[in-house]
Protein backbone atom coordinates (compact mmCIF):
# COMPACT_ATOMS: atom_id res chain seq x y z
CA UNK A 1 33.77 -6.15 -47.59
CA UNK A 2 37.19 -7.99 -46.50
CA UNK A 3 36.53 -10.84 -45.12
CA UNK A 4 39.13 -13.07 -42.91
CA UNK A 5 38.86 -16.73 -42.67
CA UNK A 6 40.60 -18.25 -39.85
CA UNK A 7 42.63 -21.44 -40.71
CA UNK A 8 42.98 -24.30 -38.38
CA UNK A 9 45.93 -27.04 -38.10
CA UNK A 10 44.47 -29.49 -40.04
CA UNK A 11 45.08 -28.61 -43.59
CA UNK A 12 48.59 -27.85 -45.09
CA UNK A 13 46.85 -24.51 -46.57
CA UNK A 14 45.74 -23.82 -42.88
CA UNK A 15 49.42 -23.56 -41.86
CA UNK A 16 49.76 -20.10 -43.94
CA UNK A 17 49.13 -17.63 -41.67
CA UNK A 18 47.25 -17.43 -38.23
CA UNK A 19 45.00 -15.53 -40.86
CA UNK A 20 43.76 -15.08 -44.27
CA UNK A 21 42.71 -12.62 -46.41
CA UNK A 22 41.40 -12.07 -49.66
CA UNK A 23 41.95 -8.41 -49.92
CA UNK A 24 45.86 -9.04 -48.10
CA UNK A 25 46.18 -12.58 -50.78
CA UNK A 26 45.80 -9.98 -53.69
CA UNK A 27 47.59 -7.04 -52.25
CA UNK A 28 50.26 -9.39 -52.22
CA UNK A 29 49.88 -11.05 -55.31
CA UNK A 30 50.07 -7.63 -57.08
CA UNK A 31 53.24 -6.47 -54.72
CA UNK A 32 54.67 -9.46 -56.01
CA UNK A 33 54.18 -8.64 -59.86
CA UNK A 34 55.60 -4.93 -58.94
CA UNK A 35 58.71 -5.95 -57.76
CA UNK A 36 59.02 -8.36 -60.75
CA UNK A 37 58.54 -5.60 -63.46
CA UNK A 38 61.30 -3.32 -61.59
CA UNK A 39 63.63 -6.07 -61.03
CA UNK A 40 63.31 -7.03 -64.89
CA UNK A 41 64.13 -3.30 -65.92
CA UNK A 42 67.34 -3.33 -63.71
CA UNK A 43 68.39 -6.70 -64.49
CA UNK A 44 68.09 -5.79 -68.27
CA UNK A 45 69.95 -2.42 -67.49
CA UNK A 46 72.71 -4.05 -65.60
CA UNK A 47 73.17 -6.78 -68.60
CA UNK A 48 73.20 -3.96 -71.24
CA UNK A 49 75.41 -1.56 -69.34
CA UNK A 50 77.70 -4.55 -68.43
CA UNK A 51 77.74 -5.45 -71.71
CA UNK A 52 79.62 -1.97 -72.82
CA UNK A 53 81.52 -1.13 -70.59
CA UNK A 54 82.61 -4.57 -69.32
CA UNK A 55 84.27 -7.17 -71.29
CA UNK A 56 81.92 -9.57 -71.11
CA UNK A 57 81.48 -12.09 -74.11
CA UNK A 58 77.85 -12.26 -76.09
CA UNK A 59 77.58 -15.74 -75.17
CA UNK A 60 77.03 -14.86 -71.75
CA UNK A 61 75.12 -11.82 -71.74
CA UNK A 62 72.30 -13.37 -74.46
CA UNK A 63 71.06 -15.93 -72.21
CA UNK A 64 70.56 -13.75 -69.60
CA UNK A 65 68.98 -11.26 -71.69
CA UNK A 66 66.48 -13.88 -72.56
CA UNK A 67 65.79 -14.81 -69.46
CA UNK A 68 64.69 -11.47 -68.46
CA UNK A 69 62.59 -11.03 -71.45
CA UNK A 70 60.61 -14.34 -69.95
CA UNK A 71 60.62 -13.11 -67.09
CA UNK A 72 58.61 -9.91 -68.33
CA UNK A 73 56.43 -12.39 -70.35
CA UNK A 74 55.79 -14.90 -67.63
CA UNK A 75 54.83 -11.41 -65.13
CA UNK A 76 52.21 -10.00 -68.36
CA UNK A 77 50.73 -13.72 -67.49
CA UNK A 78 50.58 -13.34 -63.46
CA UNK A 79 49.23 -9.87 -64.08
CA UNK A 80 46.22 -11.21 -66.38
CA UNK A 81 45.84 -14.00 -63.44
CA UNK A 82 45.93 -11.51 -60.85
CA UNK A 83 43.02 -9.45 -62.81
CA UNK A 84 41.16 -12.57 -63.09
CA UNK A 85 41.27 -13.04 -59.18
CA UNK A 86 40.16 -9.53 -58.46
CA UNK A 87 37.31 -9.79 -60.80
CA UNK A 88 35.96 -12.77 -58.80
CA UNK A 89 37.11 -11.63 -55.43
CA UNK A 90 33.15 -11.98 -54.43
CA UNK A 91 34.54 -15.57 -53.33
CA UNK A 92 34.92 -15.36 -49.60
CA UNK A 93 35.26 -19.16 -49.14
CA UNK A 94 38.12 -21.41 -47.86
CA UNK A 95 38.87 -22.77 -51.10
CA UNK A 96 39.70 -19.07 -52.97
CA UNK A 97 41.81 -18.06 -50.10
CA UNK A 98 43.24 -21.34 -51.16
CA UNK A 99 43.54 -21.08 -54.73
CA UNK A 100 45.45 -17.81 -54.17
CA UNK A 101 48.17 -18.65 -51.94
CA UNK A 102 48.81 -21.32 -54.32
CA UNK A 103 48.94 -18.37 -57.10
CA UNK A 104 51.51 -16.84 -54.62
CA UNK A 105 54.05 -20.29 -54.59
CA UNK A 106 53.67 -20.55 -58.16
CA UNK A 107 55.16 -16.99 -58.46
CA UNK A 108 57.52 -17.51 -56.30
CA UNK A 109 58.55 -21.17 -57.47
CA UNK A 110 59.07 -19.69 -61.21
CA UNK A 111 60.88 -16.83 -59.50
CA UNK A 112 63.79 -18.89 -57.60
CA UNK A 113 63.60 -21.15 -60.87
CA UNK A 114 64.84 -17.73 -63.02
CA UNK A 115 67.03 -16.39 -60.53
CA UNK A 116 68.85 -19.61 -60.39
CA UNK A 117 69.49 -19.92 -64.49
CA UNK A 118 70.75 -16.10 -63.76
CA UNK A 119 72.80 -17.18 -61.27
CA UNK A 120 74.44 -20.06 -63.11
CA UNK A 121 75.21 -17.72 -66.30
CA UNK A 122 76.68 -14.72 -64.00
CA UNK A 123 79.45 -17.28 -62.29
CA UNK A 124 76.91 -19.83 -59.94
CA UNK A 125 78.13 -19.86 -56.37
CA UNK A 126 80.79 -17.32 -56.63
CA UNK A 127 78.35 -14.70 -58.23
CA UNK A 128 77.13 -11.81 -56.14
CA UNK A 129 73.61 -12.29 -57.69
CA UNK A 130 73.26 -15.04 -55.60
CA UNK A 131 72.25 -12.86 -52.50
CA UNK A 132 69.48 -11.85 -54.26
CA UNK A 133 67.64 -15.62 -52.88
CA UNK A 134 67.83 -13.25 -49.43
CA UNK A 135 64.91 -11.17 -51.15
CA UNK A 136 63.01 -13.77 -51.86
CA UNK A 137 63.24 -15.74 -48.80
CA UNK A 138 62.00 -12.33 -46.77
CA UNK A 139 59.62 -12.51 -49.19
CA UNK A 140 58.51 -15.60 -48.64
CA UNK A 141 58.35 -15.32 -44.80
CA UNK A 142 56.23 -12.13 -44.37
CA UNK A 143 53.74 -13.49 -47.12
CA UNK A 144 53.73 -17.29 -46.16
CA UNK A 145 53.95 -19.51 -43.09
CA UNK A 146 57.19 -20.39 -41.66
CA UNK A 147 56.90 -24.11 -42.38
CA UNK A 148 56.61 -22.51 -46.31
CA UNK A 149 59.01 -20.45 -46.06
CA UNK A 150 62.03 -22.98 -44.34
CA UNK A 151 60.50 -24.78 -47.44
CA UNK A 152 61.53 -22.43 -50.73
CA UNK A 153 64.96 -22.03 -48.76
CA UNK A 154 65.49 -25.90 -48.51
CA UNK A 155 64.50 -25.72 -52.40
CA UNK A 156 66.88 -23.22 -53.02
CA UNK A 157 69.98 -24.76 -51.08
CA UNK A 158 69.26 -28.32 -52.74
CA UNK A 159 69.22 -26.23 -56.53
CA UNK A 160 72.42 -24.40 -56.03
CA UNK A 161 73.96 -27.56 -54.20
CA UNK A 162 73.02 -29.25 -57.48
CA UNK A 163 74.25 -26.63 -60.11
CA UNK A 164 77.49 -26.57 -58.01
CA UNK A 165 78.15 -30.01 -57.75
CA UNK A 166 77.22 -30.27 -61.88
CA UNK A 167 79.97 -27.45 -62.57
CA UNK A 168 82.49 -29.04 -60.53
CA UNK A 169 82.62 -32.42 -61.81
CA UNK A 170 82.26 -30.65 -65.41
CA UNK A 171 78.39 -31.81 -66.17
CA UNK A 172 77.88 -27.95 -66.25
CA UNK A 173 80.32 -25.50 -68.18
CA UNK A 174 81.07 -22.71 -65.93
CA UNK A 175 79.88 -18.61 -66.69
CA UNK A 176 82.10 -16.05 -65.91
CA UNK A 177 79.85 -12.98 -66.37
CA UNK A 178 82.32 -10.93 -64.00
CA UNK A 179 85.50 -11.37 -65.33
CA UNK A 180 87.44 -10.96 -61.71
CA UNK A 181 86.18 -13.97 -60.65
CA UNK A 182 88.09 -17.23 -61.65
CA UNK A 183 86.41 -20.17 -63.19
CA UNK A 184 85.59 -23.15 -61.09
CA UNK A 185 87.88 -25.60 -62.75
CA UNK A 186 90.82 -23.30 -62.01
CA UNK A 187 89.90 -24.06 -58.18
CA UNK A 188 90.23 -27.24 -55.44
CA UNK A 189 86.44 -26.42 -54.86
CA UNK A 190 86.82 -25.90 -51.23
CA UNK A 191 86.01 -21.84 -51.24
CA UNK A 192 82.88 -23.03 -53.51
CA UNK A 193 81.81 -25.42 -50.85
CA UNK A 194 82.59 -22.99 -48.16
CA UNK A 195 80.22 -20.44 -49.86
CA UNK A 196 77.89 -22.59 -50.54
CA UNK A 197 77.74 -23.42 -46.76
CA UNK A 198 77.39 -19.89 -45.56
CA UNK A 199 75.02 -19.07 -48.25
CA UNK A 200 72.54 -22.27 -46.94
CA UNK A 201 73.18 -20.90 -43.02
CA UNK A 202 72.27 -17.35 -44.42
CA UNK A 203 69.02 -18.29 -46.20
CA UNK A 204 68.27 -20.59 -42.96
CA UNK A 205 68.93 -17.88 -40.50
CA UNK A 206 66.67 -15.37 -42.54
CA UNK A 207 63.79 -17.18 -42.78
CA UNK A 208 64.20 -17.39 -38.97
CA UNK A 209 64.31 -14.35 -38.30
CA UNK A 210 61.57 -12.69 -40.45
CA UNK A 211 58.94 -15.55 -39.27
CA UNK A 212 59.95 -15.05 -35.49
CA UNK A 213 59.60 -11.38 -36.39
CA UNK A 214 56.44 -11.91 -38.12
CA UNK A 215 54.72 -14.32 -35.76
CA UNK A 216 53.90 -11.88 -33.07
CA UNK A 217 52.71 -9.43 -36.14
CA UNK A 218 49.89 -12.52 -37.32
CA UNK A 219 49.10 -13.30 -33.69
CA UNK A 220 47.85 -9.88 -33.47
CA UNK A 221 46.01 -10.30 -36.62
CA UNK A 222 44.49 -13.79 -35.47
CA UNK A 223 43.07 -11.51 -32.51
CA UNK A 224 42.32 -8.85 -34.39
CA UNK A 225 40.12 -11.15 -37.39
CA UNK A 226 38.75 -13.27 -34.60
CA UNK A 227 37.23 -10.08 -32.71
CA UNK A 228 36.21 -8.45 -35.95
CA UNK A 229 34.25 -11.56 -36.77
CA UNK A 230 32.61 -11.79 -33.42
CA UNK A 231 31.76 -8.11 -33.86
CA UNK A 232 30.41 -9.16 -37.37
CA UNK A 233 28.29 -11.92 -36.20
CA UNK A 234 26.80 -9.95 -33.53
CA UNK A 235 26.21 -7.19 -35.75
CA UNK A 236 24.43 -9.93 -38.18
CA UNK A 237 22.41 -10.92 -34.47
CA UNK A 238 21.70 -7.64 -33.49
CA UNK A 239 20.18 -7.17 -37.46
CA UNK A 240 18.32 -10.66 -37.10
CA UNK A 241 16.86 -9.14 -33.77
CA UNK A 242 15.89 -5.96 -35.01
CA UNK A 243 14.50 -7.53 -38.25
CA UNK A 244 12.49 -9.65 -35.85
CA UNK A 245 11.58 -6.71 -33.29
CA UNK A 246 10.52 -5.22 -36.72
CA UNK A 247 8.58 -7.90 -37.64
CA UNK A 248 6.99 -8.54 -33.89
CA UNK A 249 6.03 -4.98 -33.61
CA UNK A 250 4.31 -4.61 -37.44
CA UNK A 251 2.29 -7.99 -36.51
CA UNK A 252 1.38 -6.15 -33.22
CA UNK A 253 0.30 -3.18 -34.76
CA UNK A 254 -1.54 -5.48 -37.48
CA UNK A 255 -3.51 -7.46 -34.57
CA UNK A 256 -4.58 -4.22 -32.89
CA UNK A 257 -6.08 -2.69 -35.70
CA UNK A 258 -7.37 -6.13 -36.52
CA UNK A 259 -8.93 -6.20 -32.97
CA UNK A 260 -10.02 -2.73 -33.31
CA UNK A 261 -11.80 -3.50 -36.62
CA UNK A 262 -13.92 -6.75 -35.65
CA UNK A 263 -15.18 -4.88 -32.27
CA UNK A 264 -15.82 -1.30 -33.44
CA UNK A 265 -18.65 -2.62 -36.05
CA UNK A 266 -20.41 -4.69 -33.37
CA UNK A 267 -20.04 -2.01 -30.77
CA UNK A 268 -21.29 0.73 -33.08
CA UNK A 269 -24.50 -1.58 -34.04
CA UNK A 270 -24.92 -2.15 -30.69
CA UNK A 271 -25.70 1.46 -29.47
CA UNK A 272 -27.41 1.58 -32.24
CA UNK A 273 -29.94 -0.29 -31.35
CA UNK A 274 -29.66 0.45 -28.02
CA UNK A 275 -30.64 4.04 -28.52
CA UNK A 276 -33.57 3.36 -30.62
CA UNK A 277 -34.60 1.80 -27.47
CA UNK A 278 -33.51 3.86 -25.24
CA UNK A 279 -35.14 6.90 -26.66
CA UNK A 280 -38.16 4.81 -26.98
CA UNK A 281 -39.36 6.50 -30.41
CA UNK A 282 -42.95 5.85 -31.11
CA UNK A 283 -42.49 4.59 -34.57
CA UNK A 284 -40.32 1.31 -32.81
CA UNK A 285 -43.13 -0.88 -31.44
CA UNK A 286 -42.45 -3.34 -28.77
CA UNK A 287 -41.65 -6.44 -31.05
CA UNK A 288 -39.00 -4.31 -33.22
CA UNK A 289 -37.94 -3.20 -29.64
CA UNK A 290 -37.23 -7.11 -28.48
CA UNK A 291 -35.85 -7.86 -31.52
CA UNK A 292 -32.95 -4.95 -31.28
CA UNK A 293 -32.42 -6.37 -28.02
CA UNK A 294 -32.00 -10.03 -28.88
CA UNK A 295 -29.80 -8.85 -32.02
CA UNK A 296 -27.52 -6.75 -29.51
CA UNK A 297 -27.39 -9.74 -27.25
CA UNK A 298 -26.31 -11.83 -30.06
CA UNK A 299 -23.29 -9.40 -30.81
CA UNK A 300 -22.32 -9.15 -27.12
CA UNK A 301 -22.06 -13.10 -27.09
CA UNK A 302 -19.77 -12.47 -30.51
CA UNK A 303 -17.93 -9.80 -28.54
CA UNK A 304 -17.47 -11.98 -25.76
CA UNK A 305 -16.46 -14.70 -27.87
CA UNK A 306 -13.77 -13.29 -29.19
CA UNK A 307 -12.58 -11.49 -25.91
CA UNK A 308 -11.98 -15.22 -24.31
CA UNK A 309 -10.32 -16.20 -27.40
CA UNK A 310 -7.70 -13.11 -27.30
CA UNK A 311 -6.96 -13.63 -24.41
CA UNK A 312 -6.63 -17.58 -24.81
CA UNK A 313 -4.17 -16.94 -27.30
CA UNK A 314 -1.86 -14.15 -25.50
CA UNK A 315 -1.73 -17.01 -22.34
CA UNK A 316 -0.49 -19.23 -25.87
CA UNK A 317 2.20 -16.66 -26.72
CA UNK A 318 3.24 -16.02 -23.74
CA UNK A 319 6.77 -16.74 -22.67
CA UNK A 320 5.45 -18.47 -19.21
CA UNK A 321 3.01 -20.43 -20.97
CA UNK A 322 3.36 -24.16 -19.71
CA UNK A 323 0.76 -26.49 -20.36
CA UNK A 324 -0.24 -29.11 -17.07
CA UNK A 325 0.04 -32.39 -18.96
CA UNK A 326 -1.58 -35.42 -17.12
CA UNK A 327 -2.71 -39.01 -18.67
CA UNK A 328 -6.10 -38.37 -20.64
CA UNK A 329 -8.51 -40.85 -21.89
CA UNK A 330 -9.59 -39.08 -25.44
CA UNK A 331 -12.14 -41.19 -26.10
CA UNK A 332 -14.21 -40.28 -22.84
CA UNK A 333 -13.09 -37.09 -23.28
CA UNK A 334 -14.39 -36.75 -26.90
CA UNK A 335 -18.09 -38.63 -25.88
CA UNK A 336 -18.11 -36.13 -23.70
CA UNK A 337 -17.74 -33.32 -25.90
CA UNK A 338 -20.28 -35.00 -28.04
CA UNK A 339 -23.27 -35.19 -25.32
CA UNK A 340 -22.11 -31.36 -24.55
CA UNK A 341 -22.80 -30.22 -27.80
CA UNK A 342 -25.63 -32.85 -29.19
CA UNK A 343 -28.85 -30.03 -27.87
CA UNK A 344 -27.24 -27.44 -30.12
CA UNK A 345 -26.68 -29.96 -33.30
CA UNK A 346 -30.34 -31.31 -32.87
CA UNK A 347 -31.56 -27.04 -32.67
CA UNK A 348 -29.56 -27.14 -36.25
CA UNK A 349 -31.25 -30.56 -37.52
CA UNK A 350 -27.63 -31.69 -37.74
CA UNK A 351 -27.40 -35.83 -37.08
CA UNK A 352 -23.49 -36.83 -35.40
CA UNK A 353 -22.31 -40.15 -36.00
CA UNK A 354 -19.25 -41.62 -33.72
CA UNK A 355 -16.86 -44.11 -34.67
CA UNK A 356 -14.38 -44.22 -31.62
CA UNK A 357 -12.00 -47.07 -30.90
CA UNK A 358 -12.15 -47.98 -27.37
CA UNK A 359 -8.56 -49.60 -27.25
CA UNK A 360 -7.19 -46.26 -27.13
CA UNK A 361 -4.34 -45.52 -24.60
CA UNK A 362 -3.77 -42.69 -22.43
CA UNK A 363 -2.85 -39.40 -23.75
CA UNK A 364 -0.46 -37.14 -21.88
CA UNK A 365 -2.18 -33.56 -22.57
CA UNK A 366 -3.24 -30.86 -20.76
CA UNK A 367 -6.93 -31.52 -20.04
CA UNK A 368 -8.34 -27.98 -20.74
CA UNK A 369 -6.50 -27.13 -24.30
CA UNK A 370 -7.53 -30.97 -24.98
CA UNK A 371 -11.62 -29.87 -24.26
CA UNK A 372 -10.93 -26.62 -25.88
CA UNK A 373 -9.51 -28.67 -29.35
CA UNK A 374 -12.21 -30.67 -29.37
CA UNK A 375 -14.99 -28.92 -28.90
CA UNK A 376 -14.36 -26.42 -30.98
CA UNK A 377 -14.06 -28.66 -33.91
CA UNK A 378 -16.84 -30.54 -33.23
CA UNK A 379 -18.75 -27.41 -32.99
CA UNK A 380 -17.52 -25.39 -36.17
CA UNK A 381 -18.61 -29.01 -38.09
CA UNK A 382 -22.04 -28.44 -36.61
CA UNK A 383 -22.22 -24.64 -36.88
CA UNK A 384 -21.30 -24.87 -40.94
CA UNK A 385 -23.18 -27.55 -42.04
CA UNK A 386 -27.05 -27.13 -43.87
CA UNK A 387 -28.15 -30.41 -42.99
CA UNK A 388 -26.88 -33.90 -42.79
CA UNK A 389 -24.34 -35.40 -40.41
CA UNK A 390 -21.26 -34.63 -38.92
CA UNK A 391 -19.11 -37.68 -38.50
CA UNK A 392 -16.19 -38.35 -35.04
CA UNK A 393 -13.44 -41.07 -35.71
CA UNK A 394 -11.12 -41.83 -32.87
CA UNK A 395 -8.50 -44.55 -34.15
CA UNK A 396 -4.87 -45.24 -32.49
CA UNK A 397 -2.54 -46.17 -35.61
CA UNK A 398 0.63 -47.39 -34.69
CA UNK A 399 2.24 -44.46 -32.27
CA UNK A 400 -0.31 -41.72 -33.15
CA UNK A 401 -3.95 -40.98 -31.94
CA UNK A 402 -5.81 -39.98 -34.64
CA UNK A 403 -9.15 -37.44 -34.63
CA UNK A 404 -10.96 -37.27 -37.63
CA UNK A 405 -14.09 -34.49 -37.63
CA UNK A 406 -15.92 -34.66 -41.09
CA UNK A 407 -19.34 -32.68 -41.80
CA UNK A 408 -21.28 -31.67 -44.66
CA UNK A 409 -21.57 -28.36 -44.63
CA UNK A 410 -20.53 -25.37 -46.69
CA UNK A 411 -16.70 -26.36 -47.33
CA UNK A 412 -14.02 -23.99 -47.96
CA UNK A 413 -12.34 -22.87 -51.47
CA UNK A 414 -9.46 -24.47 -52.23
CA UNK A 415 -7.35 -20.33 -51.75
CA UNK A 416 -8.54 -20.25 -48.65
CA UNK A 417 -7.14 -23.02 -47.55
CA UNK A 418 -3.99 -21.41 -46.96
CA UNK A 419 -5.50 -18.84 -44.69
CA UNK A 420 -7.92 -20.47 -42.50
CA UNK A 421 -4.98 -20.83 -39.46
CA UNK A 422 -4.69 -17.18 -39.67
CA UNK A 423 -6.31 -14.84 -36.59
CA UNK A 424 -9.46 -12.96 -37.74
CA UNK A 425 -9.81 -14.97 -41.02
CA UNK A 426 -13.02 -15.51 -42.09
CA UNK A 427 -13.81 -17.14 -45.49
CA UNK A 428 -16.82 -15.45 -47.27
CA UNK A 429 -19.09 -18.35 -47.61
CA UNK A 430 -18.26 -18.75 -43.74
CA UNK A 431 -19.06 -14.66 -43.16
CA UNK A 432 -22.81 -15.23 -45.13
CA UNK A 433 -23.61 -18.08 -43.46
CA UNK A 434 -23.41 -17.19 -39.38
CA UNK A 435 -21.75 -15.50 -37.03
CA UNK A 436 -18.16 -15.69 -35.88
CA UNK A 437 -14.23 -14.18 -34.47
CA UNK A 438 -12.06 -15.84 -37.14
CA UNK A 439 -9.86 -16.78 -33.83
CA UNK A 440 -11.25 -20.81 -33.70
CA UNK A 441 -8.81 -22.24 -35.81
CA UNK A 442 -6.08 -20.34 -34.77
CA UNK A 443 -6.36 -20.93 -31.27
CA UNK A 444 -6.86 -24.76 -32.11
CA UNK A 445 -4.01 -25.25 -34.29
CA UNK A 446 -1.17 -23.26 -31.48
CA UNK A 447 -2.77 -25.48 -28.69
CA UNK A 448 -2.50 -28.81 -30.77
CA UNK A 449 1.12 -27.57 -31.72
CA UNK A 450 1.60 -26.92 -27.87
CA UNK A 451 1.20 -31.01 -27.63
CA UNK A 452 3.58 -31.88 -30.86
CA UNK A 453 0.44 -32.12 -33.10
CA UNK A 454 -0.41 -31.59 -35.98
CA UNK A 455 -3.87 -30.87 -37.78
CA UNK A 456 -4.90 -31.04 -41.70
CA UNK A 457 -8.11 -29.33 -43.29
CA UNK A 458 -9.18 -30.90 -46.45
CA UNK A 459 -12.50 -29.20 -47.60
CA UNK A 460 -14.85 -29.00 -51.34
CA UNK A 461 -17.35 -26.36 -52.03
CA UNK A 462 -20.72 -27.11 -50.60
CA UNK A 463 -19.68 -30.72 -50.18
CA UNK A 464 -18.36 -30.46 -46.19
CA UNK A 465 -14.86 -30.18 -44.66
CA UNK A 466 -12.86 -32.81 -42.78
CA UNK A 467 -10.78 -32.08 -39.62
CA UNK A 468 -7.62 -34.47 -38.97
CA UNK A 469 -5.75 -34.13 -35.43
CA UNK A 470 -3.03 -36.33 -34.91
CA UNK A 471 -1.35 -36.51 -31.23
CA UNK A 472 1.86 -38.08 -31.30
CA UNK A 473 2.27 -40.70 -27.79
């Protein structure tokens, strides 16, 4: 896929085009080494066919043969470059688009380089070859900036100013290819100069014109590359979104089922029992009868349990979801909690020990998610744990409250460990051992996150699991 790269002011590279390429850089790198092979075949037929039926001396007509022969060397070496650059032309960055134009100059620098030796053995300034710089300067200003372009023709001016001034004061022996034209020496040196002045206006005015005529053409293309990359980056949006809509609507699908698995077992054992009852079969006594009932009650509460916590967690995710944040004092807050829940850890035989710090300052939370946290860590301690104590630290440390729940209970492997924050996960030990909607943890861990928290599980096997809030001030 072509890819343009806008260029900015900056950067001498950046003053190229109003836009870049790859796939234009090596169209024109490879237009380039066309030219060159067809110019190399005609300048070797003109030599040859001057060369009979001309009388034109060998002295003259071997250089120039030469030259063309490196000329179709130095072109077999572009062409393995160019291959080179097409091979890699994966690289969409800056820095290749970079690396090519500079591929482009160096062409064109050993270009003005040969057509200048050919123009010094065909006669210099007087030669017609020397309109052949015209080609290279249009050249130049379709594939380059204008500030480039102004650039080879300054280059080329100052060389044939040079070789001129060389042959006139006799530095440089003159090369009369064409035999109509005098030699230099035979001359004041005024026509010379002359030429040499409308060949500099003529290169000038060229390089004008094409970049005036090409500036509205890369305009367009500036528009043209900026829109298609806007279109590109919204198509790369529009694929995020529907990756994400994807995603949204598979996790959606994955909840409901979820949902529908952990309430159709309940709700099946339910009327189950219920019917047994119901029916009132005579091999059901009245115990077995109370027992169905208190066992139906007990998944209802589940049920129920888990309804509250759905729908605690849609009110999370929801888009309007704003939590009332007001100062808090956590420690109250967590003896609270404690009293709330000591009847049900004395039912379990389950001892709590407190170590809160009462220089604690206030908390800015939302009181309800703060009760909900709490609570339902204190409570999973108590609920999992055989025997023993479950331990509450409250410490400030520097700019962070710190709530540390620790218990003795069954503990969780370290592979599940990873999945505990996840809705409806339930670790096997925690399955055997009682009751539950695999939604606690998750709905803890979003509501601490709502407040900037953050909360760490660190658990052994049958050796108890610690709990560690920390609320940011």
């Amino acid at each position: 896929m072509e890819t343009n790269i806008p260029l900015h002011k900056e950067n001498f590279f950046d003053r190229y085009t109003g836009t870049i390429s790859i796939e234009s850089v090596c169209e024109n790198v490879i237009w380039l080494i066309r030219l060159r092979w067809i110019a190399c075949v005609g300048l070797l037929f003109g030599v040859i066919m001057s060369k009979a039926f001309f009388k034109i001396s060998a002295d003259t007509v071997y250089p120039i043969l030469m030259i063309g022969i490196l000329i179709l060397f130095s072109n077999f070496i572009f062409y393995l470059r160019y291959s080179f650059l097409r091979k890699r032309r994966k690289g969409q960055s800056k820095e290749c688009v970079e690396k090519r134009l500079i591929f482009i100059n160096i062409q064109i620098f050993v270009d003005l380089v040969m057509l200048s030796t050919i123009v010094y053995y065909t006669g210099g300034i007087t030669t017609p070859m020397l309109f052949f710089f015209i080609f290279h300067m249009v050249i130049s200003s379709i594939m380059l900036s204008r500030i480039n372009a102004y650039f080879w023709a300054f280059f080329t001016i100052i060389i044939q100013s040079l070789m001129t001034y060389l042959e006139y004061i006799g530095k440089l022996e003159h090369k009369n290819f064409f035999y109509f034209i005098h030699e230099l020496k035979d001359r004041s040196g005024y026509s010379e100069f002359f030429i040499l002045i409308i060949f500099s206006i003529t290169l000038i005015i060229t390089v004008y014109f094409a970049t005036t005529i090409m500036r509205p053409i890369r305009k367009k293309q500036l528009d043209l590359t900026i829109l298609k990359n806007e279109l590109l980056e919204q198509k790369k949006l529009l694929e995020l979104k529907n990756i994400e809509l994807e995603e949204i609507d598979k996790s959606k699908t994955n909840f409901l089922y979820r949902v529908e698995h952990e309430l159709k077992a309940p709700i099946g054992a339910i009327l189950s029992m219920l019917s047994v009852v119901v029916r009132g079969y005579d091999s059901v006594d009245d115990n077995k009868k109370i027992d169905f009932l208190n066992r139906s009650m007990i998944r209802v509460k589940s049920m129920k349990d888990m309804v509250v916590d759905l729908l605690s967690l849609s009110r999370i995710e929801a888009k309007n979801f704003r939590l009332n944040k007001t100062d808090i004092d956590i420690s109250t807050l967590t003896e609270k909690m404690i009293t709330e829940l000591t009847p049900y850890s004395q039912k379990k035989k389950i001892g709590i020990k407190t170590h809160i710090d009462k220089n604690i300052p206030l908390l800015k939370a939302d009181s309800d998610a703060l009760t909900e946290i709490i609570r339902n860590l204190i409570h999973n301690a108590i609920k999992y744990s055989f025997e023993g104590v479950v331990t509450v630290s409250l410490l400030f440390d520097k700019d962070k409250i710190i709530l540390s729940i620790k218990d003795t209970g069954i503990g969780i492997s370290e592979d599940d460990l990873g999945n505990i924050f996840e809705e409806f996960y339930r670790t096997s030990n925690a399955k055997a051992f009682e009751e539950g909607t695999g939604l606690g943890l998750s709905l803890v861990k979003k509501l601490i996150e709502q407040h900037s928290g953050n909360i760490e599980i660190k658990s052994e096997i049958n050796k108890g699991t610690e709990s560690i809030v920390s609320f940011p001030l």
